[in-house]
C-alpha atoms as a PDB file:
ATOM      1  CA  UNK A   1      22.706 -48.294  11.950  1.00  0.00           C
ATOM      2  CA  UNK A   2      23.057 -44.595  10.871  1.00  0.00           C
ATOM      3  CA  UNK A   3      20.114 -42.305  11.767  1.00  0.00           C
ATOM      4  CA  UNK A   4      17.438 -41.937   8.952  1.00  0.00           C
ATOM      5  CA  UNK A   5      18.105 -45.236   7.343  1.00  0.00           C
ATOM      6  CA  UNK A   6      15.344 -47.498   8.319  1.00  0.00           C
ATOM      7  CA  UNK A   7      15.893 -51.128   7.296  1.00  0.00           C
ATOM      8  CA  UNK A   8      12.341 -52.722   5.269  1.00  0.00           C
ATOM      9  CA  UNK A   9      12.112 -54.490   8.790  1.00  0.00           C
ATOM     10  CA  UNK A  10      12.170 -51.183  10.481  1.00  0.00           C
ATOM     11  CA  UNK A  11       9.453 -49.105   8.709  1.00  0.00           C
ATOM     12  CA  UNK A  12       8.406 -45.655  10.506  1.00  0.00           C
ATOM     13  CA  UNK A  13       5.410 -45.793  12.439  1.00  0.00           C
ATOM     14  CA  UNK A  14       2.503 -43.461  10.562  1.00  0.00           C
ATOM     15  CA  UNK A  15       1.773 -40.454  11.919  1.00  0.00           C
ATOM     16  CA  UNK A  16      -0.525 -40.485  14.936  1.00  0.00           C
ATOM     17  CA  UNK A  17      -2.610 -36.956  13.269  1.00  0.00           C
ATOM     18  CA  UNK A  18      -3.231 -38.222  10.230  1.00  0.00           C
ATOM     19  CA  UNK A  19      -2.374 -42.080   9.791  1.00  0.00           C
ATOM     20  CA  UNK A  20      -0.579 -41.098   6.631  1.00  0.00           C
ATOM     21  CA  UNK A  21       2.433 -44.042   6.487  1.00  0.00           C
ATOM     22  CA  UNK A  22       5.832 -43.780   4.934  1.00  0.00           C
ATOM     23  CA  UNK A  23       5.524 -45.752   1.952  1.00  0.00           C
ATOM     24  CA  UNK A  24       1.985 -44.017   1.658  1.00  0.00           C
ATOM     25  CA  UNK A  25       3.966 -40.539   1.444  1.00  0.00           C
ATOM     26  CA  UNK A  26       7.039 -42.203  -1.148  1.00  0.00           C
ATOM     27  CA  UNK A  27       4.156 -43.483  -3.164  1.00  0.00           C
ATOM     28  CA  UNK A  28       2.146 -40.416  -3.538  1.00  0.00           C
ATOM     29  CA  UNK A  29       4.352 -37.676  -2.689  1.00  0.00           C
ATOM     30  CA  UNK A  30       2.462 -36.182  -0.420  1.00  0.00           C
ATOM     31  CA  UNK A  31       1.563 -35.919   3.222  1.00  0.00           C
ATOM     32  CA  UNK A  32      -1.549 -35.843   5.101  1.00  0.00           C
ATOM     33  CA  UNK A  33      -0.474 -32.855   7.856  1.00  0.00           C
ATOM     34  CA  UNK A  34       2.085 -30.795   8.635  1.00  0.00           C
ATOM     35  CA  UNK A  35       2.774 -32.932  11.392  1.00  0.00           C
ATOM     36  CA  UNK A  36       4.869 -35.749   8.997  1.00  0.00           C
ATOM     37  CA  UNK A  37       7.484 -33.857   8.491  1.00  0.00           C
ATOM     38  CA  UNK A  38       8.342 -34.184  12.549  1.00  0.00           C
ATOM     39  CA  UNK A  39       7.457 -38.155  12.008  1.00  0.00           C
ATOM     40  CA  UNK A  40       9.569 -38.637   9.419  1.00  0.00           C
ATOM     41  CA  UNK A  41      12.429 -36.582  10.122  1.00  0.00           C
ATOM     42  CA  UNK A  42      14.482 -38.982   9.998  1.00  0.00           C
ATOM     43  CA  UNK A  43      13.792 -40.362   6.931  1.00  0.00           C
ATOM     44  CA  UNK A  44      13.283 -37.037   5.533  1.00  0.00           C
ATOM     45  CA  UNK A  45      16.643 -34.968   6.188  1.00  0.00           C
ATOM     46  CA  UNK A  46      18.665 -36.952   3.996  1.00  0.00           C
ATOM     47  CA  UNK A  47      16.517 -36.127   0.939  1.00  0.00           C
ATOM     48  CA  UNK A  48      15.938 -32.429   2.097  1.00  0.00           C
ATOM     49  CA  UNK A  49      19.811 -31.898   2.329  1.00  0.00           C
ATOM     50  CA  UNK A  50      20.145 -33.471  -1.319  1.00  0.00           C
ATOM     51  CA  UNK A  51      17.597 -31.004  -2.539  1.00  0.00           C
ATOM     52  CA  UNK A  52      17.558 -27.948  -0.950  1.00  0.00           C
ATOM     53  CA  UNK A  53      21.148 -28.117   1.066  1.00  0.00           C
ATOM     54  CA  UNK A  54      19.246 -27.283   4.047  1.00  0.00           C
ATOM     55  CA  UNK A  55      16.947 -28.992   6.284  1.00  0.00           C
ATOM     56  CA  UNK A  56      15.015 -25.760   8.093  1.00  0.00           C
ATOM     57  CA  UNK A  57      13.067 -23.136   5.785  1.00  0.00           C
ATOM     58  CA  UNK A  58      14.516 -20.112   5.463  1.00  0.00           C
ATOM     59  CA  UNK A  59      11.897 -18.291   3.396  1.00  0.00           C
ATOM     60  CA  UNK A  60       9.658 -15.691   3.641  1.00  0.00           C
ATOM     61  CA  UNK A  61       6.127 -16.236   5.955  1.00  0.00           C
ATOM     62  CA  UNK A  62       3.384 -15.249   4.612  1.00  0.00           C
ATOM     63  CA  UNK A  63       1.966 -11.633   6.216  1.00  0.00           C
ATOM     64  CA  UNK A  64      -1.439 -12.822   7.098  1.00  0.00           C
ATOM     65  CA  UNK A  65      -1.059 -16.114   9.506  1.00  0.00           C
ATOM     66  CA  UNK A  66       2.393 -15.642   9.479  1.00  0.00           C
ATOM     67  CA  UNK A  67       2.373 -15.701  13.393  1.00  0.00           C
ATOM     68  CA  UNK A  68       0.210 -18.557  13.731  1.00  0.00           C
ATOM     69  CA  UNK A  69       2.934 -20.363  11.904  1.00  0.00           C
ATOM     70  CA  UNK A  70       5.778 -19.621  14.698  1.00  0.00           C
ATOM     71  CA  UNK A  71       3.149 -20.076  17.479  1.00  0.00           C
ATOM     72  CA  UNK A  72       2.184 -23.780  16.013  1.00  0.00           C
ATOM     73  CA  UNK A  73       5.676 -24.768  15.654  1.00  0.00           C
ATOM     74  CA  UNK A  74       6.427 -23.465  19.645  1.00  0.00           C
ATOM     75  CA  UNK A  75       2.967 -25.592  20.616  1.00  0.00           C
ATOM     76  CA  UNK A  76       4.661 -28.715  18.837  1.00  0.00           C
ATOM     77  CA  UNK A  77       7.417 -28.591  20.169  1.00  0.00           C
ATOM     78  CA  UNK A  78       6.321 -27.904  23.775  1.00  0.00           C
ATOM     79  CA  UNK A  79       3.627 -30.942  23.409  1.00  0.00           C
ATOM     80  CA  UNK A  80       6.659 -33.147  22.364  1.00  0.00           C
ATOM     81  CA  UNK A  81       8.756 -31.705  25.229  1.00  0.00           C
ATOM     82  CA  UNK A  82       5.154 -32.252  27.611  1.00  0.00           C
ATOM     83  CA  UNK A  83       5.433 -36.150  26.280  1.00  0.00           C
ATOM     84  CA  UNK A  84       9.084 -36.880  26.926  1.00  0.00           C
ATOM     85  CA  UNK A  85       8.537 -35.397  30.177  1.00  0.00           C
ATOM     86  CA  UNK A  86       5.676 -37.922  31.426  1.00  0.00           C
ATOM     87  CA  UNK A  87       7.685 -40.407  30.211  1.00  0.00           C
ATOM     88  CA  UNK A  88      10.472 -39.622  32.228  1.00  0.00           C
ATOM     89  CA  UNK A  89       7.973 -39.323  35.057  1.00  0.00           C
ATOM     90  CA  UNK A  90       8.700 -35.828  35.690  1.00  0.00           C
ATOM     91  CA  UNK A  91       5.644 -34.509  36.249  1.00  0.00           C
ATOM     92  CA  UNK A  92       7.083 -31.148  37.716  1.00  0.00           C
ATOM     93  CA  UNK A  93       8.372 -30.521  34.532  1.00  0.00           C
ATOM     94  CA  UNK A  94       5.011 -31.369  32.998  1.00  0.00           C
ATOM     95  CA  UNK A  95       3.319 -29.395  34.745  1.00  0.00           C
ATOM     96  CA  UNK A  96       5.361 -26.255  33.863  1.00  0.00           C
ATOM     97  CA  UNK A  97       5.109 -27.154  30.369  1.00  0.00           C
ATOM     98  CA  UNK A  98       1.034 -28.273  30.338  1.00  0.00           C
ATOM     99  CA  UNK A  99       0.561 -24.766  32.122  1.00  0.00           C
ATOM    100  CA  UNK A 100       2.855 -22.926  29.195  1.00  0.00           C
ATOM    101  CA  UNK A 101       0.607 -24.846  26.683  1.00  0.00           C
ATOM    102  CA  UNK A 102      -2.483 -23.670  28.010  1.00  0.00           C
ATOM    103  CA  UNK A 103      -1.469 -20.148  27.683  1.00  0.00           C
ATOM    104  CA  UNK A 104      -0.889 -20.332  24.225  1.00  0.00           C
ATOM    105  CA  UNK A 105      -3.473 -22.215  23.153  1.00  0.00           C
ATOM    106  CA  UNK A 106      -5.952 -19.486  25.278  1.00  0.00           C
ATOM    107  CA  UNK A 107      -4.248 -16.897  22.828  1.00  0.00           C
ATOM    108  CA  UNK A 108      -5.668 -18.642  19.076  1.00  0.00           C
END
C-alpha cells in the first residue's frame, strides 16, 4: 500500500503531545500542536503537494522568535533520532544525541 494512504482499518495513531486524532484534525481543520504535522506526515504530504506544490515552508520567519523556530525543529528532530536510536539498542548513539539535546535545551 502506497505511503500516506491509510486504509479506515489503518487509522494514524493521535499525537502523543496533544491527543489530537486524525479524523479529529479532518473534522475541524485544525491541530492541537505543532507537533501533528510530524504525526501525520504521511497523511498530510499528499494534500500539501495539491495545495501549495511543496511540502517544506519556504517563507519568511518571523524576526522576533525566528531562531527559536530553527532550534525547535533541530530538538525534534534529534529527540526522534534519540528514539530510533534506543530502539535499535544503540545506546552509544543515544548517548551522543541525549548529550547534544541537553545542550540545546540549556540554551532556551
Amino acid at each position: 500500500m502506497p505511503q500516506g494512504h491509510e486504509s479506515a482499518q489503518e487509522a494514524p495513531k493521535p499525537c502523543p503531545v496533544c491527543g489530537i486524532g486524525y479524523d479529529d484534525f479532518r473534522a475541524t481543520g485544525r491541530f492541537g500542536c505543532k507537533n501533528d504535522y510530524r504525526v501525520f506526515a504521511g497523511q498530510l504530504e499528499p494534500l500539501f503537494d495539491k495545495i501549495h506544490h511543496a511540502r517544506r515552508h519556504t517563507g519568511k520567519v518571523p524576526r522576533r522568535g525566528g531562531e527559536n523556530l530553527a532550534r525547535d525543529e533541530v530538538l525534534l528532530d534529534l529527540k526522534e533520532r534519540l528514539a530510533e536510536a534506543i530502539n535499535n539498542e544503540d545506546y552509544e548513539k543515544a548517548a551522543e544525541l541525549r548529550d547534544q539535546i541537553g545542550r540545546l535545551e540549556g540554551n532556551r
